[in-house]
Protein backbone atom coordinates (compact mmCIF):
# COMPACT_ATOMS: atom_id res chain seq x y z
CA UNK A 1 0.00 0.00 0.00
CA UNK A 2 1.64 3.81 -0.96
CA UNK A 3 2.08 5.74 1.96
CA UNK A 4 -0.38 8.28 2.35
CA UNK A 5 1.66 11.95 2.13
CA UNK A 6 -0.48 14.84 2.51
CA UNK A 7 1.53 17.99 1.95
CA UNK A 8 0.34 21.45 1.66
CA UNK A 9 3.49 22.51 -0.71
CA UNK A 10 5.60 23.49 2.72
CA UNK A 11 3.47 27.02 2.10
CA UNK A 12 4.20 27.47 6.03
CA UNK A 13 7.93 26.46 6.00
CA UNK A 14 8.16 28.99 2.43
CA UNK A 15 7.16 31.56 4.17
CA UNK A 16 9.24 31.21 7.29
CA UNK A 17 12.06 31.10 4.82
CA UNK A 18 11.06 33.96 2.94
CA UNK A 19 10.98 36.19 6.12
CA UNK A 20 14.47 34.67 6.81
CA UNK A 21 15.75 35.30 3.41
CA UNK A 22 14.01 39.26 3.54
CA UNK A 23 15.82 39.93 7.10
CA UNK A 24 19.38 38.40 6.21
CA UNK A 25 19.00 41.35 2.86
CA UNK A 26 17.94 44.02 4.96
CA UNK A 27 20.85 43.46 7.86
CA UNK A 28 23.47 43.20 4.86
CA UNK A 29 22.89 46.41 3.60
CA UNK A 30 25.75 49.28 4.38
CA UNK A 31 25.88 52.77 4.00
CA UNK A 32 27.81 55.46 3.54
CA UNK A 33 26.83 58.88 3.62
CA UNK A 34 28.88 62.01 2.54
CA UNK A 35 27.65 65.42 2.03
CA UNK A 36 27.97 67.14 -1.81
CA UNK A 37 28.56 70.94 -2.08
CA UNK A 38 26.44 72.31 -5.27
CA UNK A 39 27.16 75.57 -6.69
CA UNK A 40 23.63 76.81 -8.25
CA UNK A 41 22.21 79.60 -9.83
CA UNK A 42 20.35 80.71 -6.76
CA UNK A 43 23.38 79.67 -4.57
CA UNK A 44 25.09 77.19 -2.74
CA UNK A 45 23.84 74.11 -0.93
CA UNK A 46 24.79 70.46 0.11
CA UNK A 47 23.54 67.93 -1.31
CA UNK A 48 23.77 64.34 0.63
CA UNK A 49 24.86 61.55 -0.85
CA UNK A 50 23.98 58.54 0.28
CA UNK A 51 25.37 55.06 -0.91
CA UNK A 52 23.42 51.66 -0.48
CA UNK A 53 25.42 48.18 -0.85
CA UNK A 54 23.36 45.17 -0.48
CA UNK A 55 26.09 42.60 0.16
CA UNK A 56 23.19 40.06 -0.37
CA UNK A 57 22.01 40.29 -3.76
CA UNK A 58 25.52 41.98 -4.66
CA UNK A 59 23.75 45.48 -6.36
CA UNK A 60 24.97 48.56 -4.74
CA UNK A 61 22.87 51.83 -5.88
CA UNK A 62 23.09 56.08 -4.66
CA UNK A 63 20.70 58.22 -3.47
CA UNK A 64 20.90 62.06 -3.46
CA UNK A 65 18.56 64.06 -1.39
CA UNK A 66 18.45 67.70 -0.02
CA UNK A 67 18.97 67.70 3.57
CA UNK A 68 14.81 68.92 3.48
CA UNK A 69 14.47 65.87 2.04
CA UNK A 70 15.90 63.81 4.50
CA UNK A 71 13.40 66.15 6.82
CA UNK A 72 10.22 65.84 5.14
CA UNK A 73 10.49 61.82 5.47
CA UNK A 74 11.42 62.29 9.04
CA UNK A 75 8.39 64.38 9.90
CA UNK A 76 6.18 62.20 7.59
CA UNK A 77 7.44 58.92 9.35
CA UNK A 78 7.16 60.82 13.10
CA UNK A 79 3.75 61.53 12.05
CA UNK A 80 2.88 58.02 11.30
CA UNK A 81 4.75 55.95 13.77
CA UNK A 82 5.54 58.20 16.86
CA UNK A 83 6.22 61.92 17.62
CA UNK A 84 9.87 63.07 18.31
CA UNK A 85 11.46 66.25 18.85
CA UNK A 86 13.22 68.31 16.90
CA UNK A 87 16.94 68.65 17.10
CA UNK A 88 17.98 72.16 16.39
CA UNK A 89 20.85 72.96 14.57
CA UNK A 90 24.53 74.75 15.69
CA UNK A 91 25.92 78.81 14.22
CA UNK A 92 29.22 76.42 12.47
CA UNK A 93 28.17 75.09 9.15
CA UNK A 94 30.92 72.86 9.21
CA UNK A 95 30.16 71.38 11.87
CA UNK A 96 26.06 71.74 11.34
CA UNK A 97 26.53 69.73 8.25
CA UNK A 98 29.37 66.95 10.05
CA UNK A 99 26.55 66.61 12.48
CA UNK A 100 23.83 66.33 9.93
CA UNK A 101 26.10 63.51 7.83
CA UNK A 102 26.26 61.37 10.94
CA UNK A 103 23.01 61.92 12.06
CA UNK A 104 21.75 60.99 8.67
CA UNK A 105 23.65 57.20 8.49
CA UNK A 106 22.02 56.84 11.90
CA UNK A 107 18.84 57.52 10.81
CA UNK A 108 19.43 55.88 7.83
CA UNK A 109 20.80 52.86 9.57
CA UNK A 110 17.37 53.04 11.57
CA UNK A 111 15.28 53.07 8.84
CA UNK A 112 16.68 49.87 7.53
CA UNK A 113 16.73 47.83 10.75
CA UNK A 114 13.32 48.98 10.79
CA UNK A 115 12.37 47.55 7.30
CA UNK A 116 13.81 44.24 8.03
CA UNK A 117 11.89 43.87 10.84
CA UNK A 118 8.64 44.40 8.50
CA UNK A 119 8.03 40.68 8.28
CA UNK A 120 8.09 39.86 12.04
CA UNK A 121 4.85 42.46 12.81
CA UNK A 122 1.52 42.07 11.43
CA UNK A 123 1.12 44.19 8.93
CA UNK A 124 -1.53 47.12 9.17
CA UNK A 125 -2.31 49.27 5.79
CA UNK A 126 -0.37 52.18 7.82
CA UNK A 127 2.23 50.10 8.03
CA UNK A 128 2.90 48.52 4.71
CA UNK A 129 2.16 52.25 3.11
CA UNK A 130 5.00 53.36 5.32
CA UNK A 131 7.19 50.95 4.16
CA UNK A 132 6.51 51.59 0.63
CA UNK A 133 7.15 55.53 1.55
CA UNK A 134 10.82 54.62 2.87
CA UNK A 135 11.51 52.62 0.16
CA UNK A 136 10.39 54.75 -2.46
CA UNK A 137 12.47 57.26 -0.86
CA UNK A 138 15.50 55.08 -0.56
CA UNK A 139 15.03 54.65 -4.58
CA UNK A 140 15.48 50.72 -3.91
CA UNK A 141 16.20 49.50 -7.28
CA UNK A 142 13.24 47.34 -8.81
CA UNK A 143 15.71 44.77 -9.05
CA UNK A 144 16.19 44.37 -5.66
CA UNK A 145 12.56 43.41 -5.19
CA UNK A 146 13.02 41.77 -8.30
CA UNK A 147 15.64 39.44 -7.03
CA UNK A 148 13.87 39.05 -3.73
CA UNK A 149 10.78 37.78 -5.63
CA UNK A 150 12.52 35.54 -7.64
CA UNK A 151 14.53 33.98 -4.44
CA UNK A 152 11.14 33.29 -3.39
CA UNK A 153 10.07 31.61 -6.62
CA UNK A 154 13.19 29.25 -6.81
CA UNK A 155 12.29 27.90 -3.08
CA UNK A 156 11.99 24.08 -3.11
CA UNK A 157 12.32 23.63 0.72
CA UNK A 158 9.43 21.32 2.16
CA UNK A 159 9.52 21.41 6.31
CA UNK A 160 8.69 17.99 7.62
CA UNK A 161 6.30 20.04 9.64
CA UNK A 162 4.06 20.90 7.00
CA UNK A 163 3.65 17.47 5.64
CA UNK A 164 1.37 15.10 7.12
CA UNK A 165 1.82 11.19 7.21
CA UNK A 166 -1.12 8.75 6.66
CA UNK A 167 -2.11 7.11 10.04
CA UNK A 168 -2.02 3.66 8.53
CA UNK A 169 1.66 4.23 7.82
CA UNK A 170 4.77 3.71 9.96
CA UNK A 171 6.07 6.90 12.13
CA UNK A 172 9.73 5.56 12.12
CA UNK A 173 10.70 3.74 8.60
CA UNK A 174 6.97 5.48 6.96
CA UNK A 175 7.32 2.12 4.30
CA UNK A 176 5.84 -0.81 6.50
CA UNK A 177 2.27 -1.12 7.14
CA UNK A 178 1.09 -1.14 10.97
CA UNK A 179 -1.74 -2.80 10.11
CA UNK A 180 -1.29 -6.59 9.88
């Protein structure tokens, strides 16, 4: 007699893995953030420059954002998650925009831990909006999704958890019959 395997296509193990595969990504990106001075028209300004390297997927992309920019997302984020105050600014522009670069790969740095997080919380429409916000912000290449969609297409894991044996078949060796 065949032994009775019921399996629901490891659809619970899948996405264990995928949540797994979505963290690792997100904690092996790096930054590095260095401020741009831009001579213009109307005058001069910095310009930030940030640099993404996903070590995981090997693609490496840059951002670069006005420093109101880098504001507007803050208050936007503030608004939706929590409110924080606002950290005022020094006379030295040297060392206003030295403070502003580090604060930025912090914040940065933040923002990331907090999107690889995304798949151990239930997510709310806020939520999932707000992570769509950052990453549209970010400018995360389609092929990074891309790749991360297609990791999750090429999974062929089955958990012996998500298969279930036929009672009528062996627990230990699952090929004799317990039945005589």
């Amino acid at each position: 007699m065949p032994i009775g395997l019921v399996a629901d296509h490891g659809v619970a193990a899948k996405r264990v893995l995928i949540r797994r595969i979505h963290q690792e990504s997100m904690t092996q990106l790096t930054m590095r953030c260095q401020a741009v001075l831009v001579r213009g028209a109307s005058g001069n300004y910095y310009v930030y420059q940030l640099e993404i390297t996903c070590d995981y997927y090997k693609q490496k992309w840059v951002v670069c954002k006005g420093y109101s920019e880098f504001y507007r997302l803050r208050k936007r984020l503030l608004a939706r998650l929590a409110a924080h105050k606002k950290n005022r600014g020094c006379g030295d522009p040297s060392a206003l925009v030295g403070g502003r670069t580090a604060g930025l790969e912090e914040f940065i740095v933040a923002i990331c831990e907090y999107l690889s997080a995304e798949q151990e919380v239930e997510a709310c429409s806020e939520i999932a909006s707000t992570r769509f916000m950052v990453k549209e912000f970010l400018q995360f290449p389609l092929e990074h999704e891309q790749q991360h969609v297609r990791s999750i297409r090429q999974l062929k894991y089955v958990d012996p958890r998500d298969v279930q044996v036929d009672s009528d078949s062996c627990p230990i060796c699952l090929s004799c019959n317990t039945r005589a």
